[in-house]
Protein backbone atom coordinates (compact mmCIF):
# COMPACT_ATOMS: atom_id res chain seq x y z
CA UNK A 1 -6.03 49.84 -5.45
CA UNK A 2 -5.14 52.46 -7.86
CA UNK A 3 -2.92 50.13 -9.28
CA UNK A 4 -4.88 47.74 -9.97
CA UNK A 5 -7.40 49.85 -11.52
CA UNK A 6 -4.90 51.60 -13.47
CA UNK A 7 -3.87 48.13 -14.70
CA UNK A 8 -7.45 46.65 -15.97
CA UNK A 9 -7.95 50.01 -17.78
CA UNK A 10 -5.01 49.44 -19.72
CA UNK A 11 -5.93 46.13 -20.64
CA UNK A 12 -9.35 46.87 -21.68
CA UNK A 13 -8.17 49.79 -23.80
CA UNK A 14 -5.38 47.95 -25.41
CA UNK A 15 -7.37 46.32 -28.75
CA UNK A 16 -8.28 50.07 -29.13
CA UNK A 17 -5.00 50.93 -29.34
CA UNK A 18 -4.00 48.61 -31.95
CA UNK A 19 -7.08 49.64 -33.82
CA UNK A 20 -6.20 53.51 -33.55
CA UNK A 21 -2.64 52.99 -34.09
CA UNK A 22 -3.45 51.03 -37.58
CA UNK A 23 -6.22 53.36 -38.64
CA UNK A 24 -6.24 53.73 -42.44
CA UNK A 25 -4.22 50.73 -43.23
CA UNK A 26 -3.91 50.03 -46.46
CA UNK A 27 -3.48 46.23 -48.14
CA UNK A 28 -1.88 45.94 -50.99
CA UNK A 29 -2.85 42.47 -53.43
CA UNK A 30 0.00 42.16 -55.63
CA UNK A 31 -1.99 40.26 -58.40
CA UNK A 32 -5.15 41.54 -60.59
CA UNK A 33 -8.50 41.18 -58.81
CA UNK A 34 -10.66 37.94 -58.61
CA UNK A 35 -6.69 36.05 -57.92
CA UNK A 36 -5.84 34.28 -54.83
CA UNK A 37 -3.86 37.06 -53.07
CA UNK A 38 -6.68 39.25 -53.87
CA UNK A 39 -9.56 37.18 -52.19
CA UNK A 40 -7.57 36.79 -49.21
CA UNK A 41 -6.85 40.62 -49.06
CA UNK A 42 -10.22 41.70 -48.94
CA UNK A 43 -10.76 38.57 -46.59
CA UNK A 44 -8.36 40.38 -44.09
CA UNK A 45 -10.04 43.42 -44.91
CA UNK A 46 -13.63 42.28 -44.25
CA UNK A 47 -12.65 40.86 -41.07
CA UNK A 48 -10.45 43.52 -39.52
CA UNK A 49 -13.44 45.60 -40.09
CA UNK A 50 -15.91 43.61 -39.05
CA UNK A 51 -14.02 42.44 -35.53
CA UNK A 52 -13.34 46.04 -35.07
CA UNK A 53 -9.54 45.27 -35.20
CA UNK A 54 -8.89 47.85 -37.44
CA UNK A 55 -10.89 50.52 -39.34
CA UNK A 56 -10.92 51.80 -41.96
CA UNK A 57 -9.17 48.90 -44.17
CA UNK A 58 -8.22 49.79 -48.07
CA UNK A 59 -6.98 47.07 -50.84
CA UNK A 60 -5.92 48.14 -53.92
CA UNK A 61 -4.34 46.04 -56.49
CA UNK A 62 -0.37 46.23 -58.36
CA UNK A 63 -1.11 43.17 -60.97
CA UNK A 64 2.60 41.74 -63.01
CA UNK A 65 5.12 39.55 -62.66
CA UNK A 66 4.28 37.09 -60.40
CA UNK A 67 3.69 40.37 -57.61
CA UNK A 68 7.41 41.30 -57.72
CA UNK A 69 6.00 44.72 -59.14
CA UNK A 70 4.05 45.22 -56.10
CA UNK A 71 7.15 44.01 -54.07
CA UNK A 72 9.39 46.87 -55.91
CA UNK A 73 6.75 48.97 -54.74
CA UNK A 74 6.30 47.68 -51.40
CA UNK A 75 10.10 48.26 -50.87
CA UNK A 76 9.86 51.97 -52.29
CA UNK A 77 7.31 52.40 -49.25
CA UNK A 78 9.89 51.69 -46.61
CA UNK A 79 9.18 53.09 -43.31
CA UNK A 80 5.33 53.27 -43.67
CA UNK A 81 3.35 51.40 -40.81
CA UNK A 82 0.00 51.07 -42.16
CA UNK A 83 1.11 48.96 -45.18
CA UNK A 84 0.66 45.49 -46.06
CA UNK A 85 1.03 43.36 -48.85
CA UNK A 86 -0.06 40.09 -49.47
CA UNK A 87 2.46 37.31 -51.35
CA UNK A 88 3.08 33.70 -50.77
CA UNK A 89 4.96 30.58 -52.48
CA UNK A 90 4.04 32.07 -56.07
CA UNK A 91 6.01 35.31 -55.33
CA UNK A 92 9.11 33.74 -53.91
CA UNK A 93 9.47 31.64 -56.87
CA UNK A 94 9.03 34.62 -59.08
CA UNK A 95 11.60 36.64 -56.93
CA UNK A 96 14.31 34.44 -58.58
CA UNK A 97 12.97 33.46 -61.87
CA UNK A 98 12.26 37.51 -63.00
CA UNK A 99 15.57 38.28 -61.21
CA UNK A 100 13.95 40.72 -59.40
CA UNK A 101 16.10 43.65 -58.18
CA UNK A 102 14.13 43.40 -54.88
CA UNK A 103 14.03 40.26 -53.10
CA UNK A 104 11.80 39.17 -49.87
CA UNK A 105 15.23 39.94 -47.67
CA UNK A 106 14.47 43.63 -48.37
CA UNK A 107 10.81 43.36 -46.48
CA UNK A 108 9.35 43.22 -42.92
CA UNK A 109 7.66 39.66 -42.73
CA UNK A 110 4.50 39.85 -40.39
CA UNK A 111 2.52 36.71 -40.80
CA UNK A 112 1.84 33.48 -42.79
CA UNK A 113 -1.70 32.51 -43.01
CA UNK A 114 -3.12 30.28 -45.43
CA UNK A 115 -2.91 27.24 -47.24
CA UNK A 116 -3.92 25.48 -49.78
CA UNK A 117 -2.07 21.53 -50.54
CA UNK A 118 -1.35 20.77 -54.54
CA UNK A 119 -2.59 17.75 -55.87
CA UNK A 120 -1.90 15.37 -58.97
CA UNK A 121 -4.65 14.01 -61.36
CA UNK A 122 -5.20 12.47 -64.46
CA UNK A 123 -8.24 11.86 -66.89
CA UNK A 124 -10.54 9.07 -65.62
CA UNK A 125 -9.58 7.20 -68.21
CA UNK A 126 -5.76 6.88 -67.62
CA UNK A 127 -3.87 3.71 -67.21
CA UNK A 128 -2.20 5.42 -63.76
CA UNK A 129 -4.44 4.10 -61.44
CA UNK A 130 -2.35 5.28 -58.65
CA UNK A 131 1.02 7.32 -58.46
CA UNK A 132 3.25 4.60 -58.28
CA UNK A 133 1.98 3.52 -61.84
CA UNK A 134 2.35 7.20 -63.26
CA UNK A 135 5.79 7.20 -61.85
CA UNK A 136 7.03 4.05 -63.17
CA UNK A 137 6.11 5.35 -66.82
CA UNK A 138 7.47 8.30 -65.81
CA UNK A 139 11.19 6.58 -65.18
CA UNK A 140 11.06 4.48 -67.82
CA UNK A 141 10.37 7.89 -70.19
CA UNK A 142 10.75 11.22 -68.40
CA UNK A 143 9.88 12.81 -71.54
CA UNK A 144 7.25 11.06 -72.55
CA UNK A 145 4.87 11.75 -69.44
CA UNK A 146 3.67 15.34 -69.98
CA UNK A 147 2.46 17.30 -66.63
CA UNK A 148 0.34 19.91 -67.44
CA UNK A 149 0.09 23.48 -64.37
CA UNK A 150 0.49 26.91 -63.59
CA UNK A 151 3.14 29.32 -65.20
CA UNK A 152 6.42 28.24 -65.09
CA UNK A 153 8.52 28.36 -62.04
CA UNK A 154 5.43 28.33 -60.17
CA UNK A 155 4.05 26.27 -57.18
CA UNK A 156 2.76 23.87 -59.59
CA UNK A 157 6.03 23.24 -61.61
CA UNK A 158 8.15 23.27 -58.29
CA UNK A 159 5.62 20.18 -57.25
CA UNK A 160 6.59 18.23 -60.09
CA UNK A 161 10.13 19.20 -59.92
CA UNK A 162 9.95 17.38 -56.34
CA UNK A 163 8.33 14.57 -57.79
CA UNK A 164 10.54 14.04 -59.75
CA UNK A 165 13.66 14.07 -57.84
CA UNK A 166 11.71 11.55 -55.30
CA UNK A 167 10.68 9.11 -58.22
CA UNK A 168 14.40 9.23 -59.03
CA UNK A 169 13.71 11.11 -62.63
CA UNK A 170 15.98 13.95 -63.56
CA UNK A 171 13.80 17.20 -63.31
CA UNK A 172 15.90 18.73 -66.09
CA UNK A 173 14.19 16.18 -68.48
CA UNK A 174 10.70 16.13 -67.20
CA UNK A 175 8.26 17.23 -69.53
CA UNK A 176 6.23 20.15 -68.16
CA UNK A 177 3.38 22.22 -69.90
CA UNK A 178 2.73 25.54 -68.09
CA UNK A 179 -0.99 27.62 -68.57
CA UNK A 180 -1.91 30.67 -67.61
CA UNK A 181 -5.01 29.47 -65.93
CA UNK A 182 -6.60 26.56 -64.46
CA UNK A 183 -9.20 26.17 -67.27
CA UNK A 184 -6.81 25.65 -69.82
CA UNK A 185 -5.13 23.06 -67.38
CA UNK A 186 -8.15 20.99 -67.34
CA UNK A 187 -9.19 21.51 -71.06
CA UNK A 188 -5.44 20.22 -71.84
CA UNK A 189 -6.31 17.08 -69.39
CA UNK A 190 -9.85 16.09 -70.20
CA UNK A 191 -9.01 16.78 -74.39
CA UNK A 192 -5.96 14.22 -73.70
CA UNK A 193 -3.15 15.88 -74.14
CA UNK A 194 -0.96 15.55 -71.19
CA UNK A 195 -0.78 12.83 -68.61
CA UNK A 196 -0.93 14.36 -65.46
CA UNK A 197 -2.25 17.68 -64.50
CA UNK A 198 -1.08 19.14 -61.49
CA UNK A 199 -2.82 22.49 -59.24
CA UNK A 200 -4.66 23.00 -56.10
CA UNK A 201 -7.59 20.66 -54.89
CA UNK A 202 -9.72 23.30 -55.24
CA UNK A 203 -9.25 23.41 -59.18
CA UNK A 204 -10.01 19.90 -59.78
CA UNK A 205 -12.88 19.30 -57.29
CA UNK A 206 -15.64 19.49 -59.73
CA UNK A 207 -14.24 17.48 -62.10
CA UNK A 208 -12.96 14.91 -59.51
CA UNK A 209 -16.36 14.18 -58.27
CA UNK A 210 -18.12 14.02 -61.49
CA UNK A 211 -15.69 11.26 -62.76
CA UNK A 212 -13.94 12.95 -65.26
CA UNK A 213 -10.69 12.90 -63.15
CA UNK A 214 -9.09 10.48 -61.31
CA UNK A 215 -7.20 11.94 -57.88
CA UNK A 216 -3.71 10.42 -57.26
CA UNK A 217 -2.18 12.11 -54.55
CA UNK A 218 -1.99 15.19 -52.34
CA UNK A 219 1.34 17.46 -51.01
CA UNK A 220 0.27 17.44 -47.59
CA UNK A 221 1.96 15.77 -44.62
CA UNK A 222 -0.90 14.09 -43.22
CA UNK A 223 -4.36 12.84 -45.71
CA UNK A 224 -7.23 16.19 -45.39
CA UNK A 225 -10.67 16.10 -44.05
CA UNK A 226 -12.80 15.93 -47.25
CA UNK A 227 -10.65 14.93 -49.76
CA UNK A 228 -10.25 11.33 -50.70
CA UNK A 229 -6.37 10.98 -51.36
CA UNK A 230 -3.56 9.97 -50.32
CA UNK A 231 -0.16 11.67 -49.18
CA UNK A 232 2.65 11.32 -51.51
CA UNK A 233 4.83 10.37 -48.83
CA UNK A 234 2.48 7.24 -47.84
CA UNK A 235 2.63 6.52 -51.54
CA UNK A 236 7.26 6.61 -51.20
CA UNK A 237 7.83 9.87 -52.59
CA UNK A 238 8.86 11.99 -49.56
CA UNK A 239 6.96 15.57 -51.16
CA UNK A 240 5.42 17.63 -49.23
CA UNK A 241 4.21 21.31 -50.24
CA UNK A 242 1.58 23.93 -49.45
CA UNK A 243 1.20 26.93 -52.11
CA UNK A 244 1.17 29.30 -48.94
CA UNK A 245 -0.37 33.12 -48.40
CA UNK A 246 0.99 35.43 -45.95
CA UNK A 247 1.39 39.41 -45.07
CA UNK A 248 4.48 41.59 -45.49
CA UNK A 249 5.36 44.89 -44.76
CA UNK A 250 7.94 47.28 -46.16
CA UNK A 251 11.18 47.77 -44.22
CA UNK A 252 12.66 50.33 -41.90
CA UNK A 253 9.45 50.17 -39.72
CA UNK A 254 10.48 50.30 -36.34
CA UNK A 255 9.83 47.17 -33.72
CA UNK A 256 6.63 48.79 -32.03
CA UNK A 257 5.46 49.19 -35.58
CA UNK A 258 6.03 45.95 -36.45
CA UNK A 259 4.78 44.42 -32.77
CA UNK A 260 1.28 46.14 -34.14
CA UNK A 261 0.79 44.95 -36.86
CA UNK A 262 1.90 41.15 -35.74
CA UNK A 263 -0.93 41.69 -32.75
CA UNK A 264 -3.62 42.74 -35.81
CA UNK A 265 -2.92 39.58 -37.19
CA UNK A 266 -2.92 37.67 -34.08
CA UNK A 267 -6.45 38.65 -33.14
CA UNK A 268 -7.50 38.14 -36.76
CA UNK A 269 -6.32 34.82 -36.42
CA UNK A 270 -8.34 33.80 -33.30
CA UNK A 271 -11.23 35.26 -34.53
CA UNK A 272 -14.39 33.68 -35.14
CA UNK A 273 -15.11 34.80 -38.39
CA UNK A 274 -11.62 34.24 -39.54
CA UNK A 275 -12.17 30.34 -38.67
CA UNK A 276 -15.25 30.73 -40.47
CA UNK A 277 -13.56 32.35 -43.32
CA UNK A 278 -11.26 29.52 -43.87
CA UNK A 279 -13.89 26.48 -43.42
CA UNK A 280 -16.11 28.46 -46.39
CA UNK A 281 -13.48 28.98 -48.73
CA UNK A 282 -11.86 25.82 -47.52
CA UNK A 283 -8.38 27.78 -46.79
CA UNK A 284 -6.18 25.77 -44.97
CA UNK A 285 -5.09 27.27 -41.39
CA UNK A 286 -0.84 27.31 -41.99
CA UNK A 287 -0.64 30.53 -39.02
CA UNK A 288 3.20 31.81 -38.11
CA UNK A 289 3.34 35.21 -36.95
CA UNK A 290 6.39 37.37 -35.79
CA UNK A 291 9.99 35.80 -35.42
CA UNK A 292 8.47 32.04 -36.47
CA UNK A 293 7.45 33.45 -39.97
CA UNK A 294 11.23 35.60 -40.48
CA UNK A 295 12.66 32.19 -39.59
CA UNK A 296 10.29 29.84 -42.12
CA UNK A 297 10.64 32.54 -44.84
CA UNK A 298 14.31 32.44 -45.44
CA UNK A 299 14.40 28.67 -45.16
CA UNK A 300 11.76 28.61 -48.16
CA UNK A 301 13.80 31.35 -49.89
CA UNK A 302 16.51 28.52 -50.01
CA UNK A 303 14.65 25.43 -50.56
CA UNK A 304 12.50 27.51 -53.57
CA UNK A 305 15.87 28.46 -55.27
CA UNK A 306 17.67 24.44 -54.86
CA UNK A 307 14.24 23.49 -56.44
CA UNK A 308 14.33 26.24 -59.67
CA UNK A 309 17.68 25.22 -59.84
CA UNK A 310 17.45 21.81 -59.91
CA UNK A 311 14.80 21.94 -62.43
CA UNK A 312 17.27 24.28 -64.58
CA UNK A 313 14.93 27.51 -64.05
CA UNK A 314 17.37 29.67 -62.42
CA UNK A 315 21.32 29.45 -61.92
């Protein structure tokens, strides 16, 4: 009987001991505020709290070079258990086009999160009615079809690099036009300038239901609730791509350490308000935690560097 008893108290008091254990973790957003890795800091943040996962929960910000300043930092940290840092797709492409002295190998992965699918689009005006006609223009004159996204050796440009290579066009002679923001993606489109313009669904949605854009296609595997497009792959170009968040931590912590943190983001994950997180902001669930994110991390390592390379960003 004692046993037993000894047993269920155990279990009742184990969330506690997560939460006591992590006390005064800190998240670091690797990007300057109002970005994507800083929303979904303070989205961890709110909810740890507010689940009573963890308390207290600080973010604080390390903005440059596509995060790999916060990653330098991050690495500097080794050994501390109440640190995080949020990164994604953006960062591992950075990692190799900055040459970064510090590379992902160097941290503790804990968990992938979020998602969010890229799309292509072009004014509503465009002769490309659909993505076969945009890439048959595109063969007959890589140059001559401009694509117009993110910073260079981004998630956007790696999306086009793909597209490329699957429309049988050499991505070393695609024309690409990198921005620093969104807004001066779509003022480039709707003004004319470029072809295609290529970023999240979230960036376009405005503009796609007004008129003013025309949606071709979408990176994810299967079509998404919501959004009227189809998959590249049903369209013959086998693409697929999600510009991915996820949590780190700095290196040398020991297993236990790690174990805790992977269990904080378990229970944030099968939380309530989580879910509710992602349907508001329309996030797209992509969860690995523990040994399945170490393993999907170095395989994107590799497949981010063959893509830089092939487009002629990195050696």
């Amino acid at each position: 009987m004692k046993q037993v008893l000894s047993l269920a108290l155990l279990l009742s008091l184990a969330p506690l001991t997560v939460a006591q254990n992590l006390s005064g973790l800190r998240i670091m957003a690797p990007a300057s505020p109002g970005g994507g890795w800083d929303q979904t800091s303070r989205a961890i943040q709110t909810v740890l709290q507010s689940e009573g996962i963890v308390r207290p929960v600080q973010v604080y910000n390390v903005p440059g070079a596509g995060g790999t300043i916060g990653l330098a930092q991050l690495y500097n940290a080794r050994g501390e258990d109440k640190l995080l840092m949020t990164m994604g797709l953006v960062m591992v492409g950075a990692v190799q086009t900055n040459a970064s002295k510090v590379d992902l190998s160097r941290v503790t992965p804990i968990a992938r999160l979020t998602g969010e699918y890229e799309v292509v689009v072009v004014p509503a005006a465009s002769p490309y009615k659909t993505m076969k006609d945009l890439t048959a223009a595109w063969k007959a004159n890589p140059g001559g079809v401009a694509f117009a996204g993110g910073s260079a050796g981004g998630t956007d440009h790696m999306l086009v690099g793909l597209l490329a290579q699957a429309a049988g066009v050499d991505p070393r002679k695609m024309n690409y036009v990198p921005f620093s923001g969104g807004g001066e993606t779509l003022a480039a489109l709707l003004g004319n300038q470029v072809a295609a313009g290529v970023a999240g669904y979230g960036e376009f949605e405005a503009q796609i239901k007004a008129g003013k854009l025309r949606l071709l296609g979408i990176s994810s595997a299967r079509r998404q609730p919501g959004i009227a497009a189809p998959t590249f792959k049903e369209q013959g170009l086998n693409v697929e791509l999600a510009n991915w968040r996820g949590i780190v931590a700095p290196p040398g912590i020991s297993a236990s350490e790690k174990a805790a943190l992977v269990a904080a983001m378990d229970k944030l994950h099968a939380s309530k308000e989580w879910k509710d997180t992602l349907k508001t902001r329309n996030w797209t669930d992509l969860y690995l935690s523990g040994s399945r994110f170490d393993v999907f991390l170095k395989l994107e390592q590799s497949r981010t560097r063959a893509i830089l390379k092939d487009i002629g960003l990195v050696k």
